[in-house]
N, C-alpha and C. Protein backbone atom coordinates (compact mmCIF):
# COMPACT_ATOMS: atom_id res chain seq x y z
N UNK A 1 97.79 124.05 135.86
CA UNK A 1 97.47 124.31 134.48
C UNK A 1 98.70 124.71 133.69
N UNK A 2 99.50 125.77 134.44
CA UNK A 2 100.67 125.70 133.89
C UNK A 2 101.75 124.59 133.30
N UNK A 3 101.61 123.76 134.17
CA UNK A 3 102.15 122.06 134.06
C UNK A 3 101.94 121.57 132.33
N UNK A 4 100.34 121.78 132.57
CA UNK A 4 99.86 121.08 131.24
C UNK A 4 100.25 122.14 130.16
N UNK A 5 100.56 123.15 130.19
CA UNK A 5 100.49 123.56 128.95
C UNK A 5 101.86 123.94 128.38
N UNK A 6 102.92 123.59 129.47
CA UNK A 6 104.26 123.68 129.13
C UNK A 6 104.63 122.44 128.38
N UNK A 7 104.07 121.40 129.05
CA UNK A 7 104.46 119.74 128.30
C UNK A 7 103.79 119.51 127.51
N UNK A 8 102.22 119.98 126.94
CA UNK A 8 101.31 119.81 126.08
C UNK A 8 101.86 119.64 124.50
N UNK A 9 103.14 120.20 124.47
CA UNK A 9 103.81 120.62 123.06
C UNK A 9 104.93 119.40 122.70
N UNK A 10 104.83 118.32 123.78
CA UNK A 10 105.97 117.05 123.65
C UNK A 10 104.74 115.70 123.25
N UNK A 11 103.51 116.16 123.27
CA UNK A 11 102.55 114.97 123.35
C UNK A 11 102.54 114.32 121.79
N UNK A 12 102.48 115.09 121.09
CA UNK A 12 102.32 114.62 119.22
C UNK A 12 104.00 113.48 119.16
N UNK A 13 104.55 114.30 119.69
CA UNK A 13 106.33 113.36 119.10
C UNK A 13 106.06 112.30 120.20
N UNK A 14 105.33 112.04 121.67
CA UNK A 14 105.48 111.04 122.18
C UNK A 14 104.48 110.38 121.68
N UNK A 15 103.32 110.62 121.00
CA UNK A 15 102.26 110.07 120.65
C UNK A 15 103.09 109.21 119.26
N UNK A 16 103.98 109.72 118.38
CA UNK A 16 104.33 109.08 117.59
C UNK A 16 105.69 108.08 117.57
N UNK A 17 106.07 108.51 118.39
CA UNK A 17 107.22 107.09 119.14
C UNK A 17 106.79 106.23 119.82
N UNK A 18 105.35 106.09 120.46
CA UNK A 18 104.97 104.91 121.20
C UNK A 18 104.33 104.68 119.99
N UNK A 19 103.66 104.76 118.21
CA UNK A 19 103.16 104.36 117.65
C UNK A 19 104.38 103.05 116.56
N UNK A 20 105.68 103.84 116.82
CA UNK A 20 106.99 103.65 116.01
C UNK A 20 106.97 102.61 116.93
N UNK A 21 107.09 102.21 118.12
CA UNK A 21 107.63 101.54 119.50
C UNK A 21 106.51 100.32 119.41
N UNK A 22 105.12 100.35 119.28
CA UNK A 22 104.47 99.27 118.66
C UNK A 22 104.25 98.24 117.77
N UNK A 23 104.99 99.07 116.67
CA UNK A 23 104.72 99.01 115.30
C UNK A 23 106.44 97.87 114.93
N UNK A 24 107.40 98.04 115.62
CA UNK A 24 108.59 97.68 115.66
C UNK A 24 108.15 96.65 116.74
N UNK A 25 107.69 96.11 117.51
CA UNK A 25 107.44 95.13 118.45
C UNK A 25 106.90 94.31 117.66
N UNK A 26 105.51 94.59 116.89
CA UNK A 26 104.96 93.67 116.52
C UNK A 26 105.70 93.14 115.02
N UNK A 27 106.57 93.87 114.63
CA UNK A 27 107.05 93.72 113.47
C UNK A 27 107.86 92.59 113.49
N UNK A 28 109.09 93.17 115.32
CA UNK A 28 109.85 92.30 115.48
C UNK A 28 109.78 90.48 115.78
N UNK A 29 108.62 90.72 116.60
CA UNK A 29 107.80 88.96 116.56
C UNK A 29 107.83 88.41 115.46
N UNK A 30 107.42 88.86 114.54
CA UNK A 30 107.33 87.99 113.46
C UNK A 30 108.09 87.80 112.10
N UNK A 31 109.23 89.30 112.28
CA UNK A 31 110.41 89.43 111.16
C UNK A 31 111.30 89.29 112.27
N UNK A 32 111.60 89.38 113.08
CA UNK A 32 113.48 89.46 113.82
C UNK A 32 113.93 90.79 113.79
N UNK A 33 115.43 90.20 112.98
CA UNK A 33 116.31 91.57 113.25
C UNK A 33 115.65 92.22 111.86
N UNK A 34 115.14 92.33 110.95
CA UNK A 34 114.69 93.14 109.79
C UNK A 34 113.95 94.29 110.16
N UNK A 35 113.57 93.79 111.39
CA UNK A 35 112.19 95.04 112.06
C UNK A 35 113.32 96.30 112.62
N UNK A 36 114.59 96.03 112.57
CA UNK A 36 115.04 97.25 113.43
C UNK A 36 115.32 98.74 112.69
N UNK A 37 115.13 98.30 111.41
CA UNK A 37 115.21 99.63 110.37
C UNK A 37 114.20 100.70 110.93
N UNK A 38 112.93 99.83 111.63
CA UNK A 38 112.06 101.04 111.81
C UNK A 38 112.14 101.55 112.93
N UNK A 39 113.14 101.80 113.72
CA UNK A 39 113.41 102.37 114.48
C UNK A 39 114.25 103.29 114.19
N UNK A 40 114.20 103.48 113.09
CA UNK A 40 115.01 105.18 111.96
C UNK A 40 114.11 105.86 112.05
N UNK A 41 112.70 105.55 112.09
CA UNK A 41 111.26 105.88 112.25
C UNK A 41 111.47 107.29 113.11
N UNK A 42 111.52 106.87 114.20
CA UNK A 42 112.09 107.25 115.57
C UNK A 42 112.73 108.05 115.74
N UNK A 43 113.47 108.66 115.10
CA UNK A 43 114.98 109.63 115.45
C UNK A 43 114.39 111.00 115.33
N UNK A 44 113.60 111.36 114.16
CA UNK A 44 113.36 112.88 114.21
C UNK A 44 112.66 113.05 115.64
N UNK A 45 111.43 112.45 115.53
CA UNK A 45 110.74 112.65 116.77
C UNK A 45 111.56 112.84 118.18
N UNK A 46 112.41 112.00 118.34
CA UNK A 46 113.79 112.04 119.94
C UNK A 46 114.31 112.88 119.81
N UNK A 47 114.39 113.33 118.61
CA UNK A 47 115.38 114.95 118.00
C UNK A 47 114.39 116.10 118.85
N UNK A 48 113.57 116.05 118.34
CA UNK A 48 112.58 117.03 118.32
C UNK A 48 112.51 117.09 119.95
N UNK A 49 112.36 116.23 121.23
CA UNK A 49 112.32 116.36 121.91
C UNK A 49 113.41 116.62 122.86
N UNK A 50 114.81 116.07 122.43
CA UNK A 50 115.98 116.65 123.05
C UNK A 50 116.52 117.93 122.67
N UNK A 51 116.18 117.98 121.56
CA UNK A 51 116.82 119.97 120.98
C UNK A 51 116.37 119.82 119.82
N UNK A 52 114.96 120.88 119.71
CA UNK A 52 113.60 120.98 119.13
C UNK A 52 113.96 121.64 117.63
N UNK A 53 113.62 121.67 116.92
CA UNK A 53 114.29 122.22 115.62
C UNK A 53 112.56 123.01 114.55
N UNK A 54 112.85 124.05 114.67
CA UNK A 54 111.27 124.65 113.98
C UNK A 54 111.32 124.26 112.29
N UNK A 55 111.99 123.62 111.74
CA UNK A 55 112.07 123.32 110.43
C UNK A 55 111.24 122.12 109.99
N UNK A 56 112.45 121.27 111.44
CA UNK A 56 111.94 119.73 111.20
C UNK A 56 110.51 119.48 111.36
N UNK A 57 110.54 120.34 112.69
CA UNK A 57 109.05 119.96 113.47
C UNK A 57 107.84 120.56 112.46
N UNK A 58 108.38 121.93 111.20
CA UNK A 58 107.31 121.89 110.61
C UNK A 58 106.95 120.61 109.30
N UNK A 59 108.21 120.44 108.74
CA UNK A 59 108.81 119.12 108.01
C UNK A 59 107.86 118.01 108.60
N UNK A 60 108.18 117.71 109.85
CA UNK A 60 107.77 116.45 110.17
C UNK A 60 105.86 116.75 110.43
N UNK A 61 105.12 117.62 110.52
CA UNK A 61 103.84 117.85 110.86
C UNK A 61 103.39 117.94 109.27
N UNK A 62 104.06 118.67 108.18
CA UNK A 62 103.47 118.35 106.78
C UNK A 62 103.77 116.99 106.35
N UNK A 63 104.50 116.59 106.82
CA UNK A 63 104.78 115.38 106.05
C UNK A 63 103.53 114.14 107.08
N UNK A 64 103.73 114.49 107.67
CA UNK A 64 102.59 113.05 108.49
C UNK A 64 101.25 113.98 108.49
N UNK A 65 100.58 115.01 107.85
CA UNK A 65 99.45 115.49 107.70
C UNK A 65 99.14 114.59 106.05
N UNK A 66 100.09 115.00 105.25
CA UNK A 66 99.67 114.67 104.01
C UNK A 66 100.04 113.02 104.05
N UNK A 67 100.33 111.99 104.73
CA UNK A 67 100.07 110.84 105.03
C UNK A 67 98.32 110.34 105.54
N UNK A 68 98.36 111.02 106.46
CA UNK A 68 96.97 111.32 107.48
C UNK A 68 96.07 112.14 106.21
N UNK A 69 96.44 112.45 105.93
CA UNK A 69 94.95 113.05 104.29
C UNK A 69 94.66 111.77 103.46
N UNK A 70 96.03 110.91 103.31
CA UNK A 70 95.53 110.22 102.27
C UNK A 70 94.71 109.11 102.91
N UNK A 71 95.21 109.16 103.86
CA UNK A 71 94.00 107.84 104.89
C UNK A 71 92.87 108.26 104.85
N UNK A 72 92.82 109.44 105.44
CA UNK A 72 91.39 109.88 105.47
C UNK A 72 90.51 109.84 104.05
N UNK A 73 91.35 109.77 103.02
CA UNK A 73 90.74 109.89 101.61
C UNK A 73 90.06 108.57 101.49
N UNK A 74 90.74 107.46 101.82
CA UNK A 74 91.10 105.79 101.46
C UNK A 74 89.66 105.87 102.69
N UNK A 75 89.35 106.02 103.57
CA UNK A 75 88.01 105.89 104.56
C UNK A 75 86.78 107.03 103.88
N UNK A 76 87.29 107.99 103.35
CA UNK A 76 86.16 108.22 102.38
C UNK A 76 85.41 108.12 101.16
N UNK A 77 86.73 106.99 100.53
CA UNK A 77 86.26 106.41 99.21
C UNK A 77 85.57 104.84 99.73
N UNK A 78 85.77 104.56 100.69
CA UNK A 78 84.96 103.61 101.21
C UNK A 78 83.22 103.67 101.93
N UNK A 79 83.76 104.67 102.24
CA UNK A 79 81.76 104.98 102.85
C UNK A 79 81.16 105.28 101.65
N UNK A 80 81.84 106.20 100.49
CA UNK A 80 81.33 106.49 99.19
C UNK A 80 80.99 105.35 98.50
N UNK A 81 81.73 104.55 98.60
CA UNK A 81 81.92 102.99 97.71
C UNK A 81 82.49 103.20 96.50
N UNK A 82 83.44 104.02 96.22
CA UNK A 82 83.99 104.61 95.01
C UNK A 82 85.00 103.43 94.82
N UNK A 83 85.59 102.70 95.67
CA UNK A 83 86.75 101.71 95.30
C UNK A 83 85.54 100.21 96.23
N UNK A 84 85.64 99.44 95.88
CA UNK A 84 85.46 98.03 96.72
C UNK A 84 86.59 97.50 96.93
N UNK A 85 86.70 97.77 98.73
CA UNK A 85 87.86 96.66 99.26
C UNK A 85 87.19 95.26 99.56
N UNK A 86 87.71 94.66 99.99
CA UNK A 86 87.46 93.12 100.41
C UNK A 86 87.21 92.88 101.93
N UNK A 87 86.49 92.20 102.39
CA UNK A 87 86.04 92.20 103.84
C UNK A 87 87.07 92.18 104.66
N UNK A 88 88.24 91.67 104.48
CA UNK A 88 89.11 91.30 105.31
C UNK A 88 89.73 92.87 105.31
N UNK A 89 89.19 93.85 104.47
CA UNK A 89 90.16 95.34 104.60
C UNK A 89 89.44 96.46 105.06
N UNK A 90 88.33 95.88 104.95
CA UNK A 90 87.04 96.38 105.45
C UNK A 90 87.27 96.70 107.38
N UNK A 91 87.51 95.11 107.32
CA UNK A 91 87.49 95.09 109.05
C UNK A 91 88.63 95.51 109.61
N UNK A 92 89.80 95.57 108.91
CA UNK A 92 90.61 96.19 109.28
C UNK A 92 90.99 97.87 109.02
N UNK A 93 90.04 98.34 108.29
CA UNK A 93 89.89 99.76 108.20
C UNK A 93 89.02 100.49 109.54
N UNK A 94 88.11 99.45 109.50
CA UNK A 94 87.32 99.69 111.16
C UNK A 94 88.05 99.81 112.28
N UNK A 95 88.76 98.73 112.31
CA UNK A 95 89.64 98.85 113.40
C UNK A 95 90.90 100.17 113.69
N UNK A 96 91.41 100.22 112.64
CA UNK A 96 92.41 101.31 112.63
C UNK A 96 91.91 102.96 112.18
N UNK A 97 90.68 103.17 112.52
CA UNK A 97 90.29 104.34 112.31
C UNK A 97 90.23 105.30 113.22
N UNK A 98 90.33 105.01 114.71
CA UNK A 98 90.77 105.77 115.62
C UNK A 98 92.27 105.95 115.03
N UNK A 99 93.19 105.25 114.86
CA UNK A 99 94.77 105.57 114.29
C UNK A 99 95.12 106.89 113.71
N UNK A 100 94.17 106.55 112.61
CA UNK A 100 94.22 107.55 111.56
C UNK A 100 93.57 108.96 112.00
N UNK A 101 92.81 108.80 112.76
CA UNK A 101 92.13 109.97 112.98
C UNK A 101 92.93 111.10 113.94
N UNK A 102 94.04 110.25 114.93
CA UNK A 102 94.85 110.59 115.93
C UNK A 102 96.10 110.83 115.32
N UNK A 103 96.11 110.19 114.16
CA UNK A 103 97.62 110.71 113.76
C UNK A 103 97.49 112.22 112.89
N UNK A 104 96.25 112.34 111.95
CA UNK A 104 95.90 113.48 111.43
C UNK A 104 95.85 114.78 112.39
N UNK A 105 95.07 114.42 113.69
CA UNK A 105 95.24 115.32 114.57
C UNK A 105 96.54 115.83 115.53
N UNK A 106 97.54 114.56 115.53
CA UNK A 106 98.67 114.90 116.12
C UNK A 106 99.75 115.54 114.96
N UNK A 107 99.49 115.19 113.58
CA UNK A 107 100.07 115.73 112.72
C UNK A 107 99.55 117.65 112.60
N UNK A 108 98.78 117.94 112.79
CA UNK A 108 98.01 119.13 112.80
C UNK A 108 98.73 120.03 114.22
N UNK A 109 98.59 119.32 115.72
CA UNK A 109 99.24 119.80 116.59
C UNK A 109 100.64 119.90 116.46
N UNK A 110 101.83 119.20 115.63
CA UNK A 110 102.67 119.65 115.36
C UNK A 110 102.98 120.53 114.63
N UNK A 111 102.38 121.34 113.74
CA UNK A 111 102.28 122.58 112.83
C UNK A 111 102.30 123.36 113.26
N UNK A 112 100.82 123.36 114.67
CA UNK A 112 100.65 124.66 114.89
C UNK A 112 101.36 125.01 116.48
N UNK A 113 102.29 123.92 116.63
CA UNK A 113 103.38 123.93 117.47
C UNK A 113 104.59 124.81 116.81
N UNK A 114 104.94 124.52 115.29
CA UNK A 114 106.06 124.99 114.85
C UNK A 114 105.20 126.49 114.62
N UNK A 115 104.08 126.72 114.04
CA UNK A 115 103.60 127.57 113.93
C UNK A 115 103.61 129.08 114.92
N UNK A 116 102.63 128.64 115.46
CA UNK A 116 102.58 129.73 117.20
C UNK A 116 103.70 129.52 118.03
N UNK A 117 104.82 128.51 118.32
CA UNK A 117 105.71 128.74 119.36
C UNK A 117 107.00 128.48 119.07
N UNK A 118 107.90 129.00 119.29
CA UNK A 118 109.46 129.01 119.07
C UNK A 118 109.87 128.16 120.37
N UNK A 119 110.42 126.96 119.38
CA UNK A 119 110.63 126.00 120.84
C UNK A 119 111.93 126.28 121.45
C-alpha cells in the first residue's frame, strides 16, 4: 500500500503525456513533421516528474481544470439543447466523454497534489 501511495502522485502527469503521446501520433500520420510542435505539450508534465515544481504543478492543474470546465460546459449545453451541434459532433462528443471526464479529474488530482503535499 505504501507502493501505491508514494507513486499515486506521478499518475495525472503520466496520464497526460500518454494523452500528448497519442494525440502527436495520430496527428503525425496525417500532418508529418508539423505534428512535432505538440510535443512542447509535453515538457511541463516531464518537468514535473524529474524535479517537481509546486507552482507549476499548481499552474498546470488550474490551467487544465478550467479547460476540463469548459468541456464539461460544451456536454451540458448539449443534454440541455441550449446550442444544436450536428450529428457528426454529436457522435463524437459521445465518444470523447470518458476524455473529458478523466482529464477534469486528473486536472483536480494535480491541485490537490500541489495542495496537501510538498513534492
Amino acid at each position: 500500500m505504501k507502493l501505491i501511495s508514494k507513486y499515486s502522485k506521478f499518475v495525472p502527469y503520466l496520464y497526460f503525456i500518454a494523452i500528448i503521446a497519442f494525440w502527436f501520433t495520430d496527428a503525425n500520420q496525417s500532418s508529418g513533421i508539423t505534428a512535432y510542435p505538440i510535443l512542447l505539450f509535453s515538457i511541463p508534465f516531464v518537468w514535473q516528474l524529474i524535479k517537481p515544481n509546486r507552482k507549476l504543478n499548481f499552474t498546470l492543474g488550474i490551467t487544465f481544470m478550467c479547460l476540463s470546465s469548459y468541456l464539461v460546459l460544451a456536454y451540458l449545453s448539449d443534454m440541455l439543447q441550449i446550442i444544436s451541434f450536428s450529428a457528426s459532433t454529436k457522435e463524437f462528443m459521445l465518444y470523447s466523454g470518458s476524455f473529458v471526464a478523466l482529464n477534469f479529474i486528473m486536472a483536480l488530482w494535480i491541485i490537490r497534489n500541489s495542495i496537501k503535499r510538498s513534492f
